[in-house]
C-alpha atoms as a PDB file:
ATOM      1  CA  UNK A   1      10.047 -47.188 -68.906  1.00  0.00           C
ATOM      2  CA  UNK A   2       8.966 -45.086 -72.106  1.00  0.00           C
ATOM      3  CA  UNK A   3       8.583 -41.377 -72.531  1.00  0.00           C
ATOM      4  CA  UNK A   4       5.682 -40.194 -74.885  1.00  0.00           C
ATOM      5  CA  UNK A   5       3.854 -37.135 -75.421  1.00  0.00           C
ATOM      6  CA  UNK A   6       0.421 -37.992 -73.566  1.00  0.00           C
ATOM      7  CA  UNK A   7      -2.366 -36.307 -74.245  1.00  0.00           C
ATOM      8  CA  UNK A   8      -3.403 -34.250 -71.120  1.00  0.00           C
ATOM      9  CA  UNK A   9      -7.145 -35.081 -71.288  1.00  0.00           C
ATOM     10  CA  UNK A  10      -5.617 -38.833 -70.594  1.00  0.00           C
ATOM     11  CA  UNK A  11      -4.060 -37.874 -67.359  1.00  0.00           C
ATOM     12  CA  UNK A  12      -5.892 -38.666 -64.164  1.00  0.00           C
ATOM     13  CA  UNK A  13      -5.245 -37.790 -60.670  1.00  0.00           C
ATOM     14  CA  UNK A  14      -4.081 -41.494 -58.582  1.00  0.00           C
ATOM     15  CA  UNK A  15      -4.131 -39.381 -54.844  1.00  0.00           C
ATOM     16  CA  UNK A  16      -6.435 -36.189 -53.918  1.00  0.00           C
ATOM     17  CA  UNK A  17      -3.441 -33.414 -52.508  1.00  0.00           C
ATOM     18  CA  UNK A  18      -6.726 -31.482 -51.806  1.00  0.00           C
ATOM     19  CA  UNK A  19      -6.489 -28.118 -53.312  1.00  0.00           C
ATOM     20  CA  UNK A  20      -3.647 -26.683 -55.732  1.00  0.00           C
ATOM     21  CA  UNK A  21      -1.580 -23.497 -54.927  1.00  0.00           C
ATOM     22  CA  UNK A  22      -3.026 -21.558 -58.114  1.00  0.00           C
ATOM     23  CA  UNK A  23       0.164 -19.333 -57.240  1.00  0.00           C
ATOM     24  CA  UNK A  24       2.673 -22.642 -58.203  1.00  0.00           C
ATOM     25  CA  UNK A  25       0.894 -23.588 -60.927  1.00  0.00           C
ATOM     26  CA  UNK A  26       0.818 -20.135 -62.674  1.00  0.00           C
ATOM     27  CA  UNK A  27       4.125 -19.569 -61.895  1.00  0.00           C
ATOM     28  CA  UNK A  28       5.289 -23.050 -63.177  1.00  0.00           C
ATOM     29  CA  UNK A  29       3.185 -22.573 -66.280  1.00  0.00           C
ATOM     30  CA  UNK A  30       4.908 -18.988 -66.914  1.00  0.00           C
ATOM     31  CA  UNK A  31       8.307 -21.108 -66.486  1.00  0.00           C
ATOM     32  CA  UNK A  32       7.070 -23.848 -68.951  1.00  0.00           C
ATOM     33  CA  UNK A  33       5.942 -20.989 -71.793  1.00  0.00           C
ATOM     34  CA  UNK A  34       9.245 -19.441 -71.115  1.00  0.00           C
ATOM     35  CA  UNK A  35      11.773 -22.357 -71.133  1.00  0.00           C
ATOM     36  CA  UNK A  36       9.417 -25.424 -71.670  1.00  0.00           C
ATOM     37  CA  UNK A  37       8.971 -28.420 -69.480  1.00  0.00           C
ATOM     38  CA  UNK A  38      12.298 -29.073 -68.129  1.00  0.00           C
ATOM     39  CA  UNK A  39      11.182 -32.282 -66.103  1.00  0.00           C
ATOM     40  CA  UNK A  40       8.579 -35.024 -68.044  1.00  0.00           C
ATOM     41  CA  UNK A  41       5.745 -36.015 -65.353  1.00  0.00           C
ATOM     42  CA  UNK A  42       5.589 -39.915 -63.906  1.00  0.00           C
ATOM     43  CA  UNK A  43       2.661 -41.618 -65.055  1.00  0.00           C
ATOM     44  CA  UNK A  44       1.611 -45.177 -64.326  1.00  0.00           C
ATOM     45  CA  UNK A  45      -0.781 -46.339 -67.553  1.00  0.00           C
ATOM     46  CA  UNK A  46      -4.568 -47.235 -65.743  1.00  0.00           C
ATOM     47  CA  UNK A  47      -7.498 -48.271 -68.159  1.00  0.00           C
ATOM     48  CA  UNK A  48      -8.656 -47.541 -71.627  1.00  0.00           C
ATOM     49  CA  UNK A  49      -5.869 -46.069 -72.424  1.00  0.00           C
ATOM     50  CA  UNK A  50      -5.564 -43.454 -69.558  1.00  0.00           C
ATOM     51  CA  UNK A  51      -2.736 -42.874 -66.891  1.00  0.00           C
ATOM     52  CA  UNK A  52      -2.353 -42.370 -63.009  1.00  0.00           C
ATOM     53  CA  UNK A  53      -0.292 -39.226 -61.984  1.00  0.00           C
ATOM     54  CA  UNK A  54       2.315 -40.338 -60.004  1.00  0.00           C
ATOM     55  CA  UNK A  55       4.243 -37.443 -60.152  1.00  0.00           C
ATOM     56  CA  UNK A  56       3.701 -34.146 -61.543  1.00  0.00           C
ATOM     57  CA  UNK A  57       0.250 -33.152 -60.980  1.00  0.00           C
ATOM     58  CA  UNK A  58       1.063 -29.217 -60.904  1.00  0.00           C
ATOM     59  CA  UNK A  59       2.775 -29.474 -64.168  1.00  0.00           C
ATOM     60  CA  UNK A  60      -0.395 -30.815 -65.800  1.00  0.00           C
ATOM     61  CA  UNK A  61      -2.520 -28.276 -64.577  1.00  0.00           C
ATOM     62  CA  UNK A  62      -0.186 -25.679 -65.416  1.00  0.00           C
ATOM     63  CA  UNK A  63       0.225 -27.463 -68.958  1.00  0.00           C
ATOM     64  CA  UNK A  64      -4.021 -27.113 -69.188  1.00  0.00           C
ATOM     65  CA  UNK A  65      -3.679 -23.513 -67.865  1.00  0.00           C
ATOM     66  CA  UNK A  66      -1.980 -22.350 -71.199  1.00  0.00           C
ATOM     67  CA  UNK A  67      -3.761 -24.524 -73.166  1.00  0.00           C
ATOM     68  CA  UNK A  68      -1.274 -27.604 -74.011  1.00  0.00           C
ATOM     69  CA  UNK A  69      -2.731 -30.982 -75.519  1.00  0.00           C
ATOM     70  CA  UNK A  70       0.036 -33.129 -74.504  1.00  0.00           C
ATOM     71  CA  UNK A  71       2.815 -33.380 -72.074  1.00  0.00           C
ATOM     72  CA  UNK A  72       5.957 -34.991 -71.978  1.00  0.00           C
ATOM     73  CA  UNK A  73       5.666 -37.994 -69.567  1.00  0.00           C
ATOM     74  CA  UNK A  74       7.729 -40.878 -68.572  1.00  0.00           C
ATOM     75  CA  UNK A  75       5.525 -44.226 -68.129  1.00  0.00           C
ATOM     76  CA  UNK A  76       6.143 -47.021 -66.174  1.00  0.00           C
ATOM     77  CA  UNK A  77       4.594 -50.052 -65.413  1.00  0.00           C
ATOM     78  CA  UNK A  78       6.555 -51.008 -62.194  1.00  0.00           C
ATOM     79  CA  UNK A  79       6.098 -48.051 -60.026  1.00  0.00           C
ATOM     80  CA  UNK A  80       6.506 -49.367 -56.239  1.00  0.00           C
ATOM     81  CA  UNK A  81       3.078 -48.559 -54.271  1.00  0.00           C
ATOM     82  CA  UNK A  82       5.869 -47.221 -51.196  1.00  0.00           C
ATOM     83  CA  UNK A  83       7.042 -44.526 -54.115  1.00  0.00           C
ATOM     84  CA  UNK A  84       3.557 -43.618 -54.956  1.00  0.00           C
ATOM     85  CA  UNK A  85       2.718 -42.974 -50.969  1.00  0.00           C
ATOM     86  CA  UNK A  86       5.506 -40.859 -50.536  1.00  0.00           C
ATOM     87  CA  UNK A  87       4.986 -38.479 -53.465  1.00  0.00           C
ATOM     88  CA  UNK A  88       1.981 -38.043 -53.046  1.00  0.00           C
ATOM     89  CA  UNK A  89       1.858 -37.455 -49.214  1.00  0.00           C
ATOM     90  CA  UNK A  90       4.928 -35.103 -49.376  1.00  0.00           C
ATOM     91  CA  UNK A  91       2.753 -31.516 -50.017  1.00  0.00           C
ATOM     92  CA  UNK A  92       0.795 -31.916 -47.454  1.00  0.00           C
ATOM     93  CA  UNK A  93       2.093 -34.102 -44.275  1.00  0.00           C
ATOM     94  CA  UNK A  94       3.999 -33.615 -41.114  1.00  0.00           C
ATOM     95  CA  UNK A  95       7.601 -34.229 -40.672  1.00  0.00           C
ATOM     96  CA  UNK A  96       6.077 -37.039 -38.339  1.00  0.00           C
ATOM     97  CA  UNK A  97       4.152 -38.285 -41.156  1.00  0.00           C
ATOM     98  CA  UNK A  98       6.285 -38.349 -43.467  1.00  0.00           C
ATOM     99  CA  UNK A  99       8.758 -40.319 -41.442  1.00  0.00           C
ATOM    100  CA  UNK A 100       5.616 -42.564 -40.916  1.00  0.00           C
ATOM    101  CA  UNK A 101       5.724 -43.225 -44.354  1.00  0.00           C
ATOM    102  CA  UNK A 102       9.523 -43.990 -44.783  1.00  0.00           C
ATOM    103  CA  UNK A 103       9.046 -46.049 -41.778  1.00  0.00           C
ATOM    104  CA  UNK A 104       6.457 -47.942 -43.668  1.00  0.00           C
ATOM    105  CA  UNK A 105       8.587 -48.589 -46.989  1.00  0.00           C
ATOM    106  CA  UNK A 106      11.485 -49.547 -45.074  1.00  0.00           C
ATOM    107  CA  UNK A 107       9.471 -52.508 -43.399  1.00  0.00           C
ATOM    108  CA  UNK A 108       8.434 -54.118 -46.917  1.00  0.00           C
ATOM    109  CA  UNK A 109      12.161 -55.119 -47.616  1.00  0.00           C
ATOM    110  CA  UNK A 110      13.075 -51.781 -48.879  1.00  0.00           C
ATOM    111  CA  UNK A 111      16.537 -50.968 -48.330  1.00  0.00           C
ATOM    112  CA  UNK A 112      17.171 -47.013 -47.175  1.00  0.00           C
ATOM    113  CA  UNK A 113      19.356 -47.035 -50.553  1.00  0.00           C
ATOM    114  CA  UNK A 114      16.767 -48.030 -52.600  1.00  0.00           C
ATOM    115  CA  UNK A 115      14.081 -45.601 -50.759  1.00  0.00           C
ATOM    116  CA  UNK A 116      16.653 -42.610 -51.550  1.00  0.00           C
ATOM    117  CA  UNK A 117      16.814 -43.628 -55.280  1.00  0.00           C
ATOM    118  CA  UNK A 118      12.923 -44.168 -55.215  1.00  0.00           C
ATOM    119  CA  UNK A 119      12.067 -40.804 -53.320  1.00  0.00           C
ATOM    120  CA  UNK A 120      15.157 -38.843 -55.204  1.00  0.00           C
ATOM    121  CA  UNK A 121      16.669 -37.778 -51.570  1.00  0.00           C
ATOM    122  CA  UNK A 122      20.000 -38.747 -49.956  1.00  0.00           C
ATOM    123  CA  UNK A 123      20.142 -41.871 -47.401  1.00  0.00           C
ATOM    124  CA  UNK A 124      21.879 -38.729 -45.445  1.00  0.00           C
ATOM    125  CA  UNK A 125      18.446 -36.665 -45.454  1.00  0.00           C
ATOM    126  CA  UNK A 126      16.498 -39.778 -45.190  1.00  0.00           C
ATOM    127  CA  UNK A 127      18.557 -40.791 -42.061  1.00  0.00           C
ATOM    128  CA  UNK A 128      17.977 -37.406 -40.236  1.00  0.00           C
ATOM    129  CA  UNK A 129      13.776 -37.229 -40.655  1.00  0.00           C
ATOM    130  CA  UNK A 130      13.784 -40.781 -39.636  1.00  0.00           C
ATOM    131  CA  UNK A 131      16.392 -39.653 -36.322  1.00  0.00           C
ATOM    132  CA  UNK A 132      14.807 -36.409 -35.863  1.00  0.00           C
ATOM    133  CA  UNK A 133      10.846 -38.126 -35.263  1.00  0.00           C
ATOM    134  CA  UNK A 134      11.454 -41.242 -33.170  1.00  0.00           C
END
């Protein structure tokens, strides 16, 4: 894994989340001008030398909304297609769904500690969703 400035035209959305709260993303881009990007975006490198957004799409638009080239970004070539589901189904799904989507990770050999590093919850919180929608 690397971390680069990358320039934002380079970025490219990997998963529709349908429309963006405009109200995040201006108030995330009034956080950035204030303090700066405090967390570098996950990108997965794609062709001719472009990326997949794997996580941080609202930073980049708020990034583009006060005119920044690049962004800070951490790239990685080895992102698990279970972590990539479950980022980019967690703005818009169902507690039900979600736990779909655990469900679905766990099954591929994932172990619920490696799911919790992956996802950046605790195997506690994991544990509940999964108990709470059998």
């Amino acid at each position: 894994m690397t971390t680069a400035n990358i320039k934002v035209v380079s970025v490219i959305k990997i998963y529709d989340i349908g429309e963006t709260d405009k109200r995040i993303v201006k108030a995330l881009a009034a956080s950035i001008q204030s303090e700066g990007l405090l967390n570098p975006i996950l990108l997965q490198p794609a062709r001719n030398g472009r990326y997949h957004i794997i996580d941080g799409l609202y930073r980049v638009r708020a990034v583009k909304s006060i005119g920044h080239t690049t962004i800070e970004a951490m790239v990685r070539t080895d992102v698990p297609t279970e972590y990539k589901l479950l980022k980019s189904s967690v703005r818009k799904t169902t507690s039900q769904e979600y736990a779909r989507h655990l469900r679905k990770a766990l099954g591929k050999n994932v172990t619920v500690h490696e799911l919790s590093k992956l996802i950046g919850r605790p195997v506690k919180w994991i544990n509940e969703i999964l108990r709470r929608t059998k």
